[in-house]
PDB file of N, CA and C in Angstrom:
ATOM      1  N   UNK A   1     193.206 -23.052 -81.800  1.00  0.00           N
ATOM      2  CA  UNK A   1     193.006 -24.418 -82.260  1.00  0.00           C
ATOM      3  C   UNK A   1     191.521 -24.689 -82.461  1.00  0.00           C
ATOM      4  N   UNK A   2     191.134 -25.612 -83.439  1.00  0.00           N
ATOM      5  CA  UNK A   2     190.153 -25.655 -84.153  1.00  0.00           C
ATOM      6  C   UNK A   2     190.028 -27.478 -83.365  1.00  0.00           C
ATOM      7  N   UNK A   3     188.378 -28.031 -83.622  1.00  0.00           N
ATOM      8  CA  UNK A   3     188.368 -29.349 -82.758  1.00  0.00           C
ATOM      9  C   UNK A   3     186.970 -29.734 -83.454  1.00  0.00           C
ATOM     10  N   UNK A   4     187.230 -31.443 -84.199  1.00  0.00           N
ATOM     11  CA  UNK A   4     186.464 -32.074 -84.825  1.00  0.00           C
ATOM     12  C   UNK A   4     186.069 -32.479 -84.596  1.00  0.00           C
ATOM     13  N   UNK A   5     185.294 -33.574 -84.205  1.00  0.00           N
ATOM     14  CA  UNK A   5     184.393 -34.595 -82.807  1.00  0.00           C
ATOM     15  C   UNK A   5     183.188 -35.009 -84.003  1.00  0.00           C
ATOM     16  N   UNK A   6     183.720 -36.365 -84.427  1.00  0.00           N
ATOM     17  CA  UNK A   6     182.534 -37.246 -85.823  1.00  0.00           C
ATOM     18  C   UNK A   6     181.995 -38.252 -84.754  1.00  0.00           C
ATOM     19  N   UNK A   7     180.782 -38.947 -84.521  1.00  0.00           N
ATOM     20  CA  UNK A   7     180.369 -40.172 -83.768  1.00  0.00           C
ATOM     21  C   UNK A   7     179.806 -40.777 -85.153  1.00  0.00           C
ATOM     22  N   UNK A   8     179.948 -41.646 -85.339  1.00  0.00           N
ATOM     23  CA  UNK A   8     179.122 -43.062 -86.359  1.00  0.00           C
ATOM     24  C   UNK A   8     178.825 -44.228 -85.684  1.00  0.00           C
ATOM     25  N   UNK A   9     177.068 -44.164 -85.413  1.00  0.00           N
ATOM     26  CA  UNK A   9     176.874 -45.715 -84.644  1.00  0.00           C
ATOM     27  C   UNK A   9     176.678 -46.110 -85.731  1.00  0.00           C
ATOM     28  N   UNK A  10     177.151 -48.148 -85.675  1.00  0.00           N
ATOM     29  CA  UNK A  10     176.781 -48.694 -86.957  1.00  0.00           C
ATOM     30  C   UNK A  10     176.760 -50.036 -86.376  1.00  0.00           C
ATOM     31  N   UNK A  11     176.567 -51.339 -86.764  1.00  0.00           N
ATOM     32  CA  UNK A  11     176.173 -52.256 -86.362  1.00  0.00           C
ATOM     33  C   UNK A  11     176.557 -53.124 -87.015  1.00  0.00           C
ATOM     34  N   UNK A  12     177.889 -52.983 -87.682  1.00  0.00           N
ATOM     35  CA  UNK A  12     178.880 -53.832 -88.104  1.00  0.00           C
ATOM     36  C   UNK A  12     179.798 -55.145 -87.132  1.00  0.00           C
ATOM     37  N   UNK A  13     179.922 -54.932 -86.035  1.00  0.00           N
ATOM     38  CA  UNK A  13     179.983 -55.810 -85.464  1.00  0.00           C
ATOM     39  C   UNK A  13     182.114 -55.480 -85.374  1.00  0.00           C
ATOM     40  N   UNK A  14     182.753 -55.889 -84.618  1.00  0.00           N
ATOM     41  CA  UNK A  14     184.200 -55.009 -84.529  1.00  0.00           C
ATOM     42  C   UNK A  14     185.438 -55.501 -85.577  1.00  0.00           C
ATOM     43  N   UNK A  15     185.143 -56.431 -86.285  1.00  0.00           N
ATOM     44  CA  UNK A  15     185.981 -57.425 -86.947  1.00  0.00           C
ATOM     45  C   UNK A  15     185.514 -56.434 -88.251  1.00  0.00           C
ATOM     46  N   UNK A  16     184.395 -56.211 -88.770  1.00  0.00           N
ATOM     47  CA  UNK A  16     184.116 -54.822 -90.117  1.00  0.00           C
ATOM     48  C   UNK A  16     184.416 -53.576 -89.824  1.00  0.00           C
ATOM     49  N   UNK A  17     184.315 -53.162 -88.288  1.00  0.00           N
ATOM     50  CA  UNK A  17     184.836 -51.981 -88.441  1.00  0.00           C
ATOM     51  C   UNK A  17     185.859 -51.855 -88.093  1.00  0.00           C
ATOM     52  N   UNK A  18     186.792 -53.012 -88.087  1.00  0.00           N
ATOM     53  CA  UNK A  18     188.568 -52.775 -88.113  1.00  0.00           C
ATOM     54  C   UNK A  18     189.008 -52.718 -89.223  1.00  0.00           C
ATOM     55  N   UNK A  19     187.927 -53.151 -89.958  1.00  0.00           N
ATOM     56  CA  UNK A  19     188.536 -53.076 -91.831  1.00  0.00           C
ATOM     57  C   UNK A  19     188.150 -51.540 -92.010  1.00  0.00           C
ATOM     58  N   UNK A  20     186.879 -51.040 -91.884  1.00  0.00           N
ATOM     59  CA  UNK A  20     186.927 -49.769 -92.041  1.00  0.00           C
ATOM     60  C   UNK A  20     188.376 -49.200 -91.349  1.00  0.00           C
ATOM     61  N   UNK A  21     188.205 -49.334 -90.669  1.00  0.00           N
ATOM     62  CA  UNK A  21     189.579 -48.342 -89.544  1.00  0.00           C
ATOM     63  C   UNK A  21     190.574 -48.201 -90.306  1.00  0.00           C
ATOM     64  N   UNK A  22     190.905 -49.552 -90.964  1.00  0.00           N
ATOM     65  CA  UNK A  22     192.596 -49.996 -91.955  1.00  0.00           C
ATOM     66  C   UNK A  22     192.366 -49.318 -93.106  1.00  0.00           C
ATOM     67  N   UNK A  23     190.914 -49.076 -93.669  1.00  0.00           N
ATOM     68  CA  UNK A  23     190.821 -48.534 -94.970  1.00  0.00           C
ATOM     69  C   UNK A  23     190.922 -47.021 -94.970  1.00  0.00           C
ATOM     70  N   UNK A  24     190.808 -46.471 -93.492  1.00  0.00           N
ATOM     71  CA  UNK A  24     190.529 -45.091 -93.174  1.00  0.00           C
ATOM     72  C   UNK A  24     192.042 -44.365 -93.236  1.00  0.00           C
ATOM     73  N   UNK A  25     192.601 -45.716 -92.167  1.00  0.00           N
ATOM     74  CA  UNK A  25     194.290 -45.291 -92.158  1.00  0.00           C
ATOM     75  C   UNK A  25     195.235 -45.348 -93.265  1.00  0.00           C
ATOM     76  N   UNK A  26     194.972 -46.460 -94.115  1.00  0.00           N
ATOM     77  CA  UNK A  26     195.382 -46.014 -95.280  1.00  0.00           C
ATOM     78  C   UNK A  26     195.159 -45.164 -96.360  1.00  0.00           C
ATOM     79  N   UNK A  27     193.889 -44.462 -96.255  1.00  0.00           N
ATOM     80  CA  UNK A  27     193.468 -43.027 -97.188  1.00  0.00           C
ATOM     81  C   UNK A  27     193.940 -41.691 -96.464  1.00  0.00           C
ATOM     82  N   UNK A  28     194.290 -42.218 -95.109  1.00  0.00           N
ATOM     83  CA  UNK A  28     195.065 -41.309 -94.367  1.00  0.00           C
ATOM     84  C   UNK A  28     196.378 -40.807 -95.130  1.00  0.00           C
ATOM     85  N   UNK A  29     197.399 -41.766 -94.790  1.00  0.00           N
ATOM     86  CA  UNK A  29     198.444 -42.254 -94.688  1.00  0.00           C
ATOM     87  C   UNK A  29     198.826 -41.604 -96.909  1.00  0.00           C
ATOM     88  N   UNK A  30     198.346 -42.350 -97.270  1.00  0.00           N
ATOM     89  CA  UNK A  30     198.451 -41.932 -99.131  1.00  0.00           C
ATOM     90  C   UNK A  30     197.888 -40.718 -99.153  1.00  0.00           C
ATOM     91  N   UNK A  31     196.500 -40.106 -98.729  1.00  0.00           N
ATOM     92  CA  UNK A  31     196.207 -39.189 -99.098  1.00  0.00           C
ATOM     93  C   UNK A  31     196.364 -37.662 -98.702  1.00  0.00           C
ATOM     94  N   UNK A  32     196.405 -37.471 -97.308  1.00  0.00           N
ATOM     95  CA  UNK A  32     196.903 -36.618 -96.162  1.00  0.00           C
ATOM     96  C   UNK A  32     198.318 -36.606 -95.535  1.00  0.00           C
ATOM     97  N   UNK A  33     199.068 -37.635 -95.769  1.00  0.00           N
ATOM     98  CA  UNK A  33     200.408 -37.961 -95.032  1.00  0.00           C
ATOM     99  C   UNK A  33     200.661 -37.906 -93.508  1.00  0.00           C
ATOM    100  N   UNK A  34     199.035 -38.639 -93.210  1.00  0.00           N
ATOM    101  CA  UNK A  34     199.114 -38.895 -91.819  1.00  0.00           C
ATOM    102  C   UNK A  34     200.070 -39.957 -90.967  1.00  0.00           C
ATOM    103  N   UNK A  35     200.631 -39.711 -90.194  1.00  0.00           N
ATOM    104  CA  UNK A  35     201.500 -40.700 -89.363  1.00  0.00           C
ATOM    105  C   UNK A  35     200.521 -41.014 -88.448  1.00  0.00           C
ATOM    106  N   UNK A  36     200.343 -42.460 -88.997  1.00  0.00           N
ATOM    107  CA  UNK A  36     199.555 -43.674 -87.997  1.00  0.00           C
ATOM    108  C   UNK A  36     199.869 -44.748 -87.050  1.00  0.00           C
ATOM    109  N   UNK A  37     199.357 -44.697 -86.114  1.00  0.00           N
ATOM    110  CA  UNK A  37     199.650 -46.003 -85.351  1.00  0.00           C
ATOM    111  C   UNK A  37     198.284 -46.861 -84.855  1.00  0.00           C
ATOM    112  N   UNK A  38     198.259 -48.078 -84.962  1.00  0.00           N
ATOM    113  CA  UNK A  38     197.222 -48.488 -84.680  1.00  0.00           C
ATOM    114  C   UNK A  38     197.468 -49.037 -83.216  1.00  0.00           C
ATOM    115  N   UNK A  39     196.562 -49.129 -82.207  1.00  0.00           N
ATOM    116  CA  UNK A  39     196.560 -49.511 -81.251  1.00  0.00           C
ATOM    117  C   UNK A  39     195.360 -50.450 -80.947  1.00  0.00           C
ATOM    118  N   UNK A  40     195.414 -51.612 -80.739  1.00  0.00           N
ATOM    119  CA  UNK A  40     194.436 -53.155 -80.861  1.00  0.00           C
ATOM    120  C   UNK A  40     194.440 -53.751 -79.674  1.00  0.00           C
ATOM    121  N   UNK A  41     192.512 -53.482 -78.963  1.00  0.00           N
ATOM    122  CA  UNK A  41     192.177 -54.522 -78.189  1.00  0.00           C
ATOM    123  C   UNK A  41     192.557 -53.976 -76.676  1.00  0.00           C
ATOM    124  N   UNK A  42     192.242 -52.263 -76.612  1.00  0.00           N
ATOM    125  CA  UNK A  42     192.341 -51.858 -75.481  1.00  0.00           C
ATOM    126  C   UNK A  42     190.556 -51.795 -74.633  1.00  0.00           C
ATOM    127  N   UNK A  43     190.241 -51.286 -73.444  1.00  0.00           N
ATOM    128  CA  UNK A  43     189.148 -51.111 -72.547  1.00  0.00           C
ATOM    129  C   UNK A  43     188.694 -49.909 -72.508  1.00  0.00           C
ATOM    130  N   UNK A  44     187.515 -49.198 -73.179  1.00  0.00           N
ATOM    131  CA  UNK A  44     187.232 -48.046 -73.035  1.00  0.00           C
ATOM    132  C   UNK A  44     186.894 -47.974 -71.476  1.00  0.00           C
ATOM    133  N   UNK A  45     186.282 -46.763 -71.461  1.00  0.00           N
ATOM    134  CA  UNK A  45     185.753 -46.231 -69.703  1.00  0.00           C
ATOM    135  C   UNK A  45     184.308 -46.971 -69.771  1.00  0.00           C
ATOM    136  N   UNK A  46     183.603 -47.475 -70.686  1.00  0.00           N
ATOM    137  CA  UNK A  46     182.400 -48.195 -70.821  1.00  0.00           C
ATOM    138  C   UNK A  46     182.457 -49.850 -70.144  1.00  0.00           C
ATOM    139  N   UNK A  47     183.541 -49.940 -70.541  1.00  0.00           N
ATOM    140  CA  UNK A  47     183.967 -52.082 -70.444  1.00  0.00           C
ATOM    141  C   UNK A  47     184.134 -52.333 -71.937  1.00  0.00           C
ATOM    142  N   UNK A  48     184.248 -51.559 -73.020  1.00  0.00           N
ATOM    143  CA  UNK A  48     184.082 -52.621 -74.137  1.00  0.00           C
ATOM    144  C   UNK A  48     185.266 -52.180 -74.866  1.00  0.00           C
ATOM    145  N   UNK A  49     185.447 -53.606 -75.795  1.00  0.00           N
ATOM    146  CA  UNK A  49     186.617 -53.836 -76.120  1.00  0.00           C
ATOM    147  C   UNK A  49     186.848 -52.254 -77.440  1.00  0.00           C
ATOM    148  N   UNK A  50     187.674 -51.864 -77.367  1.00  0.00           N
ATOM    149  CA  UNK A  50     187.796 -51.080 -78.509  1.00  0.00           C
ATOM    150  C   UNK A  50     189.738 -50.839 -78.908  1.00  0.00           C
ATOM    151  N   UNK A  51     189.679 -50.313 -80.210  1.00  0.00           N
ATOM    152  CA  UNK A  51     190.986 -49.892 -80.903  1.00  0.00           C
ATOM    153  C   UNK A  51     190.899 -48.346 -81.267  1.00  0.00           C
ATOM    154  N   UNK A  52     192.573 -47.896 -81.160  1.00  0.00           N
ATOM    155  CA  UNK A  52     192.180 -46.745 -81.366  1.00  0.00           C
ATOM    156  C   UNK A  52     193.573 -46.600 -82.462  1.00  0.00           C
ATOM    157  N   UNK A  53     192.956 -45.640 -83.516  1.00  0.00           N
ATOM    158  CA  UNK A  53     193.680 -45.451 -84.325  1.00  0.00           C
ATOM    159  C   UNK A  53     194.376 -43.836 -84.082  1.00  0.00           C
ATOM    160  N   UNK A  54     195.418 -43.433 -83.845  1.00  0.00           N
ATOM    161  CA  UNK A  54     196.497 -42.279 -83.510  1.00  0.00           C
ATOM    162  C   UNK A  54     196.989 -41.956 -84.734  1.00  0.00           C
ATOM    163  N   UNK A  55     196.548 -40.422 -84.744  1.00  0.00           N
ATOM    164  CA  UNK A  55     197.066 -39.615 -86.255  1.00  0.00           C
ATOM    165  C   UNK A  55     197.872 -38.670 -86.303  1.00  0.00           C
ATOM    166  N   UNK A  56     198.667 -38.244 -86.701  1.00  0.00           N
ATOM    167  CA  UNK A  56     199.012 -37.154 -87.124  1.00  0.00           C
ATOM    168  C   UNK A  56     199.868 -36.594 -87.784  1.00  0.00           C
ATOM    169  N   UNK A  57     200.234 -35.049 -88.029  1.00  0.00           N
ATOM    170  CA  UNK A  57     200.665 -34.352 -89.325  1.00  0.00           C
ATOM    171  C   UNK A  57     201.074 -32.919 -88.927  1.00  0.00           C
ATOM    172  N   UNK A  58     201.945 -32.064 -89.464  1.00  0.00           N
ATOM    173  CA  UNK A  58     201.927 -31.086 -89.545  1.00  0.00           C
ATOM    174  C   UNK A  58     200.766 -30.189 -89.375  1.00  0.00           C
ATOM    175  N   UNK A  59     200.201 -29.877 -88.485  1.00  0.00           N
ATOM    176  CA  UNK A  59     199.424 -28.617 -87.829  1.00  0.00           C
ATOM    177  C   UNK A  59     197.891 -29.643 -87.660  1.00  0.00           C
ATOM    178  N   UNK A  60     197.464 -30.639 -87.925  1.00  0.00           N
ATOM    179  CA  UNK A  60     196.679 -31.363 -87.146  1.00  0.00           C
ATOM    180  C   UNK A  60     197.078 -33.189 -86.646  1.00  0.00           C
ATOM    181  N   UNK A  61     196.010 -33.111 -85.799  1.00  0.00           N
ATOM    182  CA  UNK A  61     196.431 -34.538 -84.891  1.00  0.00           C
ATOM    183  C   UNK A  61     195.274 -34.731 -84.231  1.00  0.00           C
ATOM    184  N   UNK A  62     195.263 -36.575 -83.607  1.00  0.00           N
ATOM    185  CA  UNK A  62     193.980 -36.828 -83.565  1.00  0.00           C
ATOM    186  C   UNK A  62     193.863 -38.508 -83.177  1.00  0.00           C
ATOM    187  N   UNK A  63     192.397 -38.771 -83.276  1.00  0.00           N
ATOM    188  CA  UNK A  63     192.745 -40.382 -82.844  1.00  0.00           C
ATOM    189  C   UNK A  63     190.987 -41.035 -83.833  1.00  0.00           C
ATOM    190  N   UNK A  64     191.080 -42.006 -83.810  1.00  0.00           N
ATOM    191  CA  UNK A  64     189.966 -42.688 -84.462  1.00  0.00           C
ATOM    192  C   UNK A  64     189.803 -43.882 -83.770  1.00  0.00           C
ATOM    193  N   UNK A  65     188.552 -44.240 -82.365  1.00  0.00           N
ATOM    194  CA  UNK A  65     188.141 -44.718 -81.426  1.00  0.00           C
ATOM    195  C   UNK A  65     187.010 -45.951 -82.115  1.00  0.00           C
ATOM    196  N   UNK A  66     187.575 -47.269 -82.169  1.00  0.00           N
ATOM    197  CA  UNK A  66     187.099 -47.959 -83.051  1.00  0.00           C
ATOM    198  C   UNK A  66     186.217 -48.887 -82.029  1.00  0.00           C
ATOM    199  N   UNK A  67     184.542 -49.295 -81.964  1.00  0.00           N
ATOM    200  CA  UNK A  67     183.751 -50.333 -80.863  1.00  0.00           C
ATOM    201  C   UNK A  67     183.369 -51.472 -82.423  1.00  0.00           C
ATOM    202  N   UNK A  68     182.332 -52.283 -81.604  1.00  0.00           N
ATOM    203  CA  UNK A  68     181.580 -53.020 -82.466  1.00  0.00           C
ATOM    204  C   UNK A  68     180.685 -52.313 -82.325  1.00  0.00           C
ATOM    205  N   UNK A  69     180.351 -50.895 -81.988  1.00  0.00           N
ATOM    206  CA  UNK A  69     178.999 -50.897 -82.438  1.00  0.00           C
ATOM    207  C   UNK A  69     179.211 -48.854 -82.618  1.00  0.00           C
ATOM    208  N   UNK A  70     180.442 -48.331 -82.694  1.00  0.00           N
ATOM    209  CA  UNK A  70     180.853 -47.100 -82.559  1.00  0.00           C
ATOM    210  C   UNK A  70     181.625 -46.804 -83.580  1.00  0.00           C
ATOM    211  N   UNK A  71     182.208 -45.595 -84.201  1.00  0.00           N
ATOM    212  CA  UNK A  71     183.756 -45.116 -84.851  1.00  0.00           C
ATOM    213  C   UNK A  71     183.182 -43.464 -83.923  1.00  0.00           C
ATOM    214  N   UNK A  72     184.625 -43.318 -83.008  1.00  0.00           N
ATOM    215  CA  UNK A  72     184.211 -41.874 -83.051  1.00  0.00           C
ATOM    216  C   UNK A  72     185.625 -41.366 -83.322  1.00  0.00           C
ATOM    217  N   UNK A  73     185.536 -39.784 -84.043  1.00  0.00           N
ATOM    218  CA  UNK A  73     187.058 -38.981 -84.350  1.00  0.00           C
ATOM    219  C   UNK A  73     186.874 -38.064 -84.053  1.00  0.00           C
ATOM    220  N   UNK A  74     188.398 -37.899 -83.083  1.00  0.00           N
ATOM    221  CA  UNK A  74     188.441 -36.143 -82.941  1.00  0.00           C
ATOM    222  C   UNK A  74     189.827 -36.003 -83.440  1.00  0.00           C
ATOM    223  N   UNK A  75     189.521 -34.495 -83.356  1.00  0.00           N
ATOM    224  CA  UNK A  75     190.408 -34.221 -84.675  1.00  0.00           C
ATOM    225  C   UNK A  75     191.050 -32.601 -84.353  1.00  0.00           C
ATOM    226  N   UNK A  76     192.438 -32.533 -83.915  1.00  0.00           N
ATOM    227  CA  UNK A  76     192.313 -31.056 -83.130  1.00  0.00           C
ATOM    228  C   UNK A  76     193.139 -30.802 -84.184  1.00  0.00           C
ATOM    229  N   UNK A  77     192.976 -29.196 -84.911  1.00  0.00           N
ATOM    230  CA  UNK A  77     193.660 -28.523 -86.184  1.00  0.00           C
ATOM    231  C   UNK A  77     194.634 -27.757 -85.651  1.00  0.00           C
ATOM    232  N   UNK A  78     195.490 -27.233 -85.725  1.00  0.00           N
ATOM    233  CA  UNK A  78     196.339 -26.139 -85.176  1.00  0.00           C
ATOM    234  C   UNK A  78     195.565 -24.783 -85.885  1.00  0.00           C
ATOM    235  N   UNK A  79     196.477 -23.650 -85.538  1.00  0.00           N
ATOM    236  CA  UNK A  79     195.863 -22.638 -85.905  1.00  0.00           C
ATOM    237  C   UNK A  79     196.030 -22.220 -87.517  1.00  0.00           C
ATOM    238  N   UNK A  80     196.665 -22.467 -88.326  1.00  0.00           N
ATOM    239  CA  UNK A  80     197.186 -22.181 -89.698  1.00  0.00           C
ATOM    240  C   UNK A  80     195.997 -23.245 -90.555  1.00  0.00           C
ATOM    241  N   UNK A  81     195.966 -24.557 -89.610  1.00  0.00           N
ATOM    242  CA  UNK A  81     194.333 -25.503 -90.737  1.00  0.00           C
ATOM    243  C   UNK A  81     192.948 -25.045 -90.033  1.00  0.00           C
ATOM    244  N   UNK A  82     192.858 -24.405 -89.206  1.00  0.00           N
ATOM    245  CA  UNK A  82     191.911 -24.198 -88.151  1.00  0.00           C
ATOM    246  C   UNK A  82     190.991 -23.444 -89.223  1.00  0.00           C
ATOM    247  N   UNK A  83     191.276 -22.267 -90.151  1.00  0.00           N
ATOM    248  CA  UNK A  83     190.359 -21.979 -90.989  1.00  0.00           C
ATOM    249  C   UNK A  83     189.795 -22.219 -92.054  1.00  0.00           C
ATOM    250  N   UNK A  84     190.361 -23.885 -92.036  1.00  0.00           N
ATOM    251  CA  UNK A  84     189.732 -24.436 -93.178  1.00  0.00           C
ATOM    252  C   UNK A  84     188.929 -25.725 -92.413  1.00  0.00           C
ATOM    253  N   UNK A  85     188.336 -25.740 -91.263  1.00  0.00           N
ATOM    254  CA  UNK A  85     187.783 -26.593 -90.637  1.00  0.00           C
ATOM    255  C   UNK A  85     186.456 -27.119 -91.196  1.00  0.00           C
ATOM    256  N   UNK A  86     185.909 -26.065 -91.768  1.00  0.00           N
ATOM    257  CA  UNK A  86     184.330 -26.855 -92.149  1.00  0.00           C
ATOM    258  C   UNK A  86     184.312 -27.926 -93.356  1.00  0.00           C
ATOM    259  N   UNK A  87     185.519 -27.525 -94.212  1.00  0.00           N
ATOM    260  CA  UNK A  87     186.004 -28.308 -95.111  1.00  0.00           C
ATOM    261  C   UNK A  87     186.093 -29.164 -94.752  1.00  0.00           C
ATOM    262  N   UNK A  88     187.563 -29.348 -93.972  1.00  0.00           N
ATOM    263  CA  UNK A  88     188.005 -30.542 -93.352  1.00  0.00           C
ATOM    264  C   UNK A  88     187.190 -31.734 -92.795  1.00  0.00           C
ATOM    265  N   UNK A  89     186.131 -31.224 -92.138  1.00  0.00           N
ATOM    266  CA  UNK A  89     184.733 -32.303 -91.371  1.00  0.00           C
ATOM    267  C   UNK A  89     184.303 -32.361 -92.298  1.00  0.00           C
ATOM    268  N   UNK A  90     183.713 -31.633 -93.740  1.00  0.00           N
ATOM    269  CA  UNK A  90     183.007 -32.000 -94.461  1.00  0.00           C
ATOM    270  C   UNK A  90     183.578 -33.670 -95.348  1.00  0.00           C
ATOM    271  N   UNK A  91     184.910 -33.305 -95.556  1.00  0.00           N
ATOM    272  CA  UNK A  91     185.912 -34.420 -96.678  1.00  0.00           C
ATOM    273  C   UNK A  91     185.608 -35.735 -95.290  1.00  0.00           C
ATOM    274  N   UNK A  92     186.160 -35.742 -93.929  1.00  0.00           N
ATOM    275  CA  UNK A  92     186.012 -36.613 -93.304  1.00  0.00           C
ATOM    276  C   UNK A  92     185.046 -37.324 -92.785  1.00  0.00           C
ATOM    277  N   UNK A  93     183.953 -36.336 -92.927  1.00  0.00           N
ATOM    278  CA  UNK A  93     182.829 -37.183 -92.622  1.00  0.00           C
ATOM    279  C   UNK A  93     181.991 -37.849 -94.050  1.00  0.00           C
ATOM    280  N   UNK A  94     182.059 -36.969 -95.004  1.00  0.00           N
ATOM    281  CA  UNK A  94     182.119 -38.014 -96.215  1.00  0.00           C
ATOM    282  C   UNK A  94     182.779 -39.169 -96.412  1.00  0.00           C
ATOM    283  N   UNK A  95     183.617 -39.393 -96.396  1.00  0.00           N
ATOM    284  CA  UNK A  95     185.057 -40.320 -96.058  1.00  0.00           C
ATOM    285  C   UNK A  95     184.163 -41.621 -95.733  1.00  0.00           C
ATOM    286  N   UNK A  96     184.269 -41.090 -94.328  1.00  0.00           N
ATOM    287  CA  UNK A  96     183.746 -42.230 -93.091  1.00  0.00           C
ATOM    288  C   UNK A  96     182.268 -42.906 -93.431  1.00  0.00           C
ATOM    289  N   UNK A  97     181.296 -41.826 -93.942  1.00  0.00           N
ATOM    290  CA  UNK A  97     179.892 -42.882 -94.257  1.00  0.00           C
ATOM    291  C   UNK A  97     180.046 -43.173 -95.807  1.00  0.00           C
ATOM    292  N   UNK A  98     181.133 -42.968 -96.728  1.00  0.00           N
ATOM    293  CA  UNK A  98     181.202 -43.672 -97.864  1.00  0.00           C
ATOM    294  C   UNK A  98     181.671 -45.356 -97.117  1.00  0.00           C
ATOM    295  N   UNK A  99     182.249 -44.920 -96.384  1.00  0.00           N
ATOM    296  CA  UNK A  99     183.120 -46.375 -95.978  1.00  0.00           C
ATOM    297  C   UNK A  99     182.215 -47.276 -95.305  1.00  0.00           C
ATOM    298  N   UNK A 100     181.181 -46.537 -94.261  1.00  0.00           N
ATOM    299  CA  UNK A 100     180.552 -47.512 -93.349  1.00  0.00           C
ATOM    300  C   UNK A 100     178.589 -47.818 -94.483  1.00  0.00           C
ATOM    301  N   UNK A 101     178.963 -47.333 -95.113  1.00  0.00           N
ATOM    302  CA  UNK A 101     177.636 -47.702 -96.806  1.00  0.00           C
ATOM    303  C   UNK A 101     177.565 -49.002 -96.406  1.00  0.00           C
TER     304      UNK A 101
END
């Protein structure tokens, strides 16, 4: 197994980066055929309020850890996407700072 780990600090404040999150899950969801669940308004291990977005698909899976002042993703591949990993971070982390522009 192959393992993705993106951090984006940004200073959007948590109400913009829940729109990012929704815009992420839906390019998910149409473009990858990720099965999403959103989860809203849980307590990280820090104290602060955060959402976490739960992914997954045939041979990868994963979560997208949403703050007001954070997005972090990990992203574990199975072994059959595992050798297309540099790709994979490359498309997602493009993704993510087209979105947080």
């Amino acid at each position: 197994m192959a393992e993705i780990l993106i951090q984006r600090a940004h200073t959007l404040g948590m109400e913009k980066a829940r729109t990012i999150a929704a815009k992420w899950q839906q390019e998910a969801q149409d473009d990858w055929g990720m099965d999403c669940t959103y989860v809203a308004n849980e307590t990280n291990e820090q104290g602060e309020l955060q959402d976490r977005l739960n992914f997954e698909r045939a041979g990868a899976s994963g979560y997208l850890e949403v703050t007001a002042t954070q997005l972090t993703m990990k992203l574990e591949l199975g072994f059959l996407m595992a050798s297309f990993k540099d790709k994979i971070e490359e498309k997602i982390t493009g993704n993510l700072d087209k979105l947080l522009a």
